[in-house]
Protein backbone atom coordinates (compact mmCIF):
# COMPACT_ATOMS: atom_id res chain seq x y z
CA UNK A 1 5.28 36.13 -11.36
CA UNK A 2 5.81 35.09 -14.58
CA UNK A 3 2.68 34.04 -17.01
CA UNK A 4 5.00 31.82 -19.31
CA UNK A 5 7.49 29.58 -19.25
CA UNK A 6 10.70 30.26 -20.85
CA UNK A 7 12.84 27.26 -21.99
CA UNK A 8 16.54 26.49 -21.61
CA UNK A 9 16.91 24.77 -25.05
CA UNK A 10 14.40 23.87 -28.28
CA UNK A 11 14.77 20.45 -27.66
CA UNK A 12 12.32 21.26 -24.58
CA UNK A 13 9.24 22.78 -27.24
CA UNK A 14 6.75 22.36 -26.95
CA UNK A 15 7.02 23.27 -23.23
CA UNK A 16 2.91 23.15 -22.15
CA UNK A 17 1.36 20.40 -20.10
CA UNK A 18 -1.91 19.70 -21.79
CA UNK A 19 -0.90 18.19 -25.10
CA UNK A 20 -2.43 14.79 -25.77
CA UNK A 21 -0.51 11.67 -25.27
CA UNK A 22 1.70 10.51 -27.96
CA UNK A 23 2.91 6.98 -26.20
CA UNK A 24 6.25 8.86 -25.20
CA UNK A 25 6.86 10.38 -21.84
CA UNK A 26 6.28 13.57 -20.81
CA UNK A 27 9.96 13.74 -19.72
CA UNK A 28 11.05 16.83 -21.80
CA UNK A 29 8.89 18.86 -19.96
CA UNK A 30 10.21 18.30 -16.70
CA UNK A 31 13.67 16.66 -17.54
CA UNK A 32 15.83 16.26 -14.01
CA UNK A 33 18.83 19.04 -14.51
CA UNK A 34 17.00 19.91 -17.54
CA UNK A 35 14.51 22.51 -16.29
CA UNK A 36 12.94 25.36 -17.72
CA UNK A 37 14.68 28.46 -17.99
CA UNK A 38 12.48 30.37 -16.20
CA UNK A 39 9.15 27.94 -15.17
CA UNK A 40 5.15 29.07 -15.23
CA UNK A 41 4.69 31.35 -11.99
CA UNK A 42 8.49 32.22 -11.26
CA UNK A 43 9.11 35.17 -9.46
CA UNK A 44 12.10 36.32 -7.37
CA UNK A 45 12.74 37.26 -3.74
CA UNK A 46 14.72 38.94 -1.41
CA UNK A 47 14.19 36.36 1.29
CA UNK A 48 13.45 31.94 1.09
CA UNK A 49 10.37 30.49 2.30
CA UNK A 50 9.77 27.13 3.83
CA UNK A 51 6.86 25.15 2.55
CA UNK A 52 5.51 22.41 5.76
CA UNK A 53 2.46 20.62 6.85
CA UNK A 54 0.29 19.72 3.90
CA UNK A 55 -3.23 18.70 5.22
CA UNK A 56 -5.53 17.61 2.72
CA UNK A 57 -9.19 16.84 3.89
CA UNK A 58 -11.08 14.78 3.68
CA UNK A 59 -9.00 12.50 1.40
CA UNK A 60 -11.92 10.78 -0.36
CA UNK A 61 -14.92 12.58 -1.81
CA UNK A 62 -18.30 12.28 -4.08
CA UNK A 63 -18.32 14.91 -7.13
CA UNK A 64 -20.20 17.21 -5.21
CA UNK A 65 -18.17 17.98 -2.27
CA UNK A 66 -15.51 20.35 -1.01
CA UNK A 67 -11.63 19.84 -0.19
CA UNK A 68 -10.36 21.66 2.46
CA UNK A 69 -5.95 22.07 1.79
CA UNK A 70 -3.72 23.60 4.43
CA UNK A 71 -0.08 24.18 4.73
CA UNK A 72 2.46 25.94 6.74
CA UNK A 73 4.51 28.60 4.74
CA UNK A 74 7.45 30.12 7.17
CA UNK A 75 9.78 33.32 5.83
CA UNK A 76 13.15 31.68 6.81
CA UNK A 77 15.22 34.41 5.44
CA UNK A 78 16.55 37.92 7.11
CA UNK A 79 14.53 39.93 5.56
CA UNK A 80 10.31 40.71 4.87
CA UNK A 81 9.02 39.43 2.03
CA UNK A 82 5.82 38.22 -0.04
CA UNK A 83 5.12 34.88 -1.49
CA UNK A 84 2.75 33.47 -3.71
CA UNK A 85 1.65 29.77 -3.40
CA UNK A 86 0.69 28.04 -5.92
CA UNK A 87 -1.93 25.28 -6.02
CA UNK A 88 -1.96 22.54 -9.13
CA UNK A 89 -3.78 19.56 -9.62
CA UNK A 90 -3.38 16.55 -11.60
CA UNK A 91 -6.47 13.96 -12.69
CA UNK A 92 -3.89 11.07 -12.30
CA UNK A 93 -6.36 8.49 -14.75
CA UNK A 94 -8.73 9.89 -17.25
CA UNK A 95 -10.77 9.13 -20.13
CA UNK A 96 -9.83 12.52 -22.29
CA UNK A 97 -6.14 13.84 -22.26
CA UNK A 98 -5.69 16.55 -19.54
CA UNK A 99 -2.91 18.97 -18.51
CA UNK A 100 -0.38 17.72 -16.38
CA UNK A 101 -0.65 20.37 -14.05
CA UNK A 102 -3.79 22.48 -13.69
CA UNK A 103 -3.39 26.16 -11.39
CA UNK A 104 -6.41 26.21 -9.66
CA UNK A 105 -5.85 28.44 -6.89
CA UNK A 106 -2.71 30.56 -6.01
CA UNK A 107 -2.30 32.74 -2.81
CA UNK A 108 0.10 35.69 -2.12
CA UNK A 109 0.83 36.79 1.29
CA UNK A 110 3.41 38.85 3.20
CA UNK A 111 5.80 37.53 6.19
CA UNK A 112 8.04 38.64 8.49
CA UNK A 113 11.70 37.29 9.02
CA UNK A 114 10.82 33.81 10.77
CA UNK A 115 7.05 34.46 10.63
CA UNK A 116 5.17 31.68 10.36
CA UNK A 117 1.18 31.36 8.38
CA UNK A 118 -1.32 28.98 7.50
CA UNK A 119 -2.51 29.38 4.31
CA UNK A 120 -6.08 27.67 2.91
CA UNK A 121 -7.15 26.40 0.03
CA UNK A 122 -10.67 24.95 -1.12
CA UNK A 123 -11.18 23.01 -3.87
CA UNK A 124 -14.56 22.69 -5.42
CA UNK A 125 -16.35 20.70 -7.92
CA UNK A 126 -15.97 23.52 -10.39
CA UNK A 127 -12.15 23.27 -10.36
CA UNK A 128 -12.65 18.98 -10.79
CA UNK A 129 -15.37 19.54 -13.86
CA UNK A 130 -14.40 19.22 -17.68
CA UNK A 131 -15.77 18.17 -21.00
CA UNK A 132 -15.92 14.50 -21.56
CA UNK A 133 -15.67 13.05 -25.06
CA UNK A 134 -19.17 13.23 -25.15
CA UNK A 135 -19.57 17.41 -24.33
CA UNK A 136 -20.85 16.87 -21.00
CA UNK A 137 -19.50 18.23 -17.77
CA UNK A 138 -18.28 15.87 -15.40
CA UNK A 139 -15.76 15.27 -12.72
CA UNK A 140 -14.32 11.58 -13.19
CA UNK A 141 -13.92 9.83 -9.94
CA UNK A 142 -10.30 8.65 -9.48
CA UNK A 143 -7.14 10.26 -7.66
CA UNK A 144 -6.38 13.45 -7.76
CA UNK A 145 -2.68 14.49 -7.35
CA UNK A 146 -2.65 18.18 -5.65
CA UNK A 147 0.74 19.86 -5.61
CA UNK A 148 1.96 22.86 -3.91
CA UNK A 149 5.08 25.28 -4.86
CA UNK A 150 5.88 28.88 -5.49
CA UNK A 151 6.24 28.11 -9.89
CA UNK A 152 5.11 25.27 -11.52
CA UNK A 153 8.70 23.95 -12.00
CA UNK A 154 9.41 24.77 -8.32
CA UNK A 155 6.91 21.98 -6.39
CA UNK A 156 7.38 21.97 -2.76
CA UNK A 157 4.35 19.28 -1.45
CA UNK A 158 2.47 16.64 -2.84
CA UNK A 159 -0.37 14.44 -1.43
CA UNK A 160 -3.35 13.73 -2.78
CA UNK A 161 -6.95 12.99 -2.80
CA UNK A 162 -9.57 10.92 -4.21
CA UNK A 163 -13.34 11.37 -5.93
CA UNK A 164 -15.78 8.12 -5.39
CA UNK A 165 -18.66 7.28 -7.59
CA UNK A 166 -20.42 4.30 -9.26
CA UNK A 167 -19.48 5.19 -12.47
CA UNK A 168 -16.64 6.86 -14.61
CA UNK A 169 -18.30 9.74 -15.74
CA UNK A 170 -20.36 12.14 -12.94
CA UNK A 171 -21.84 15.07 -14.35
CA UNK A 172 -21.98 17.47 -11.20
């Protein structure tokens, strides 16, 4: 898998996902029809896999607890092949600017022609936590978009979950 993303054109530089906000979109860095060249985490296959049944739980959290992420991945192609899945998150609302898309976990496995496998994730205060404007490590309670694909330009599910708290800032 590629550890870099390759644009098509300049007019799609910078092409990273934590830049701070500028007021503009972030539209040139996932344009529709205007991908990447080759996108963060692309790899080839000789086979296609089918991404199903995203479970995320439970849905609503405190800072210091676990969530548990399942899916179905299914080798719908003729031949045996290996995949990797790719886990990114998203802190939808926050008070210091922060990536678009976060890897936190990825996961390769190997499946047969119309094999079938569950495939877990946990996420973890530690992947939540970051340094406020202040230095301090906290995980900010609000919604947490969690998307699945094999690249980060190739995202196959989305759901997502949410952090409670009394206040904005939770150090962990």
């Amino acid at each position: 898998r590629l550890p870099i993303t390759f644009p098509k054109t300049t007019g799609q530089l910078p092409l990273y996902y934590n830049h701070k906000p500028t007021g503009r979109s972030y539209d040139y860095v996932d344009l529709p029809g205007e991908q990447a060249l080759f996108p963060f985490g692309y790899g080839l296959s000789y086979t296609k896999f089918e991404y199903s049944n995203l479970q995320i739980n439970p849905e609503k959290i405190s800072p210091q607890e676990k969530v548990n992420i399942n899916l179905d991945v299914k080798n719908i192609g003729k031949y045996k092949g290996d995949e990797v899945i790719q886990l990114y998150i998203h802190d939808t609302v926050t008070t210091v600017a922060r990536p678009l898309k976060e890897l936190k976990r990825s996961k390769r496995i190997t499946l047969e022609s119309e094999e079938k496998k569950m495939v877990n994730f946990t996420i973890t205060s530690q992947d939540l936590v970051f340094y406020d404007i202040n230095m301090d490590l906290v995980v900010e309670r609000g919604i947490f978009e969690v998307m699945i694909g094999s690249s980060s330009g190739d995202i196959r599910l989305k759901g997502s979950f949410e952090v409670k708290g009394g206040k904005k800032g939770l150090c962990f």
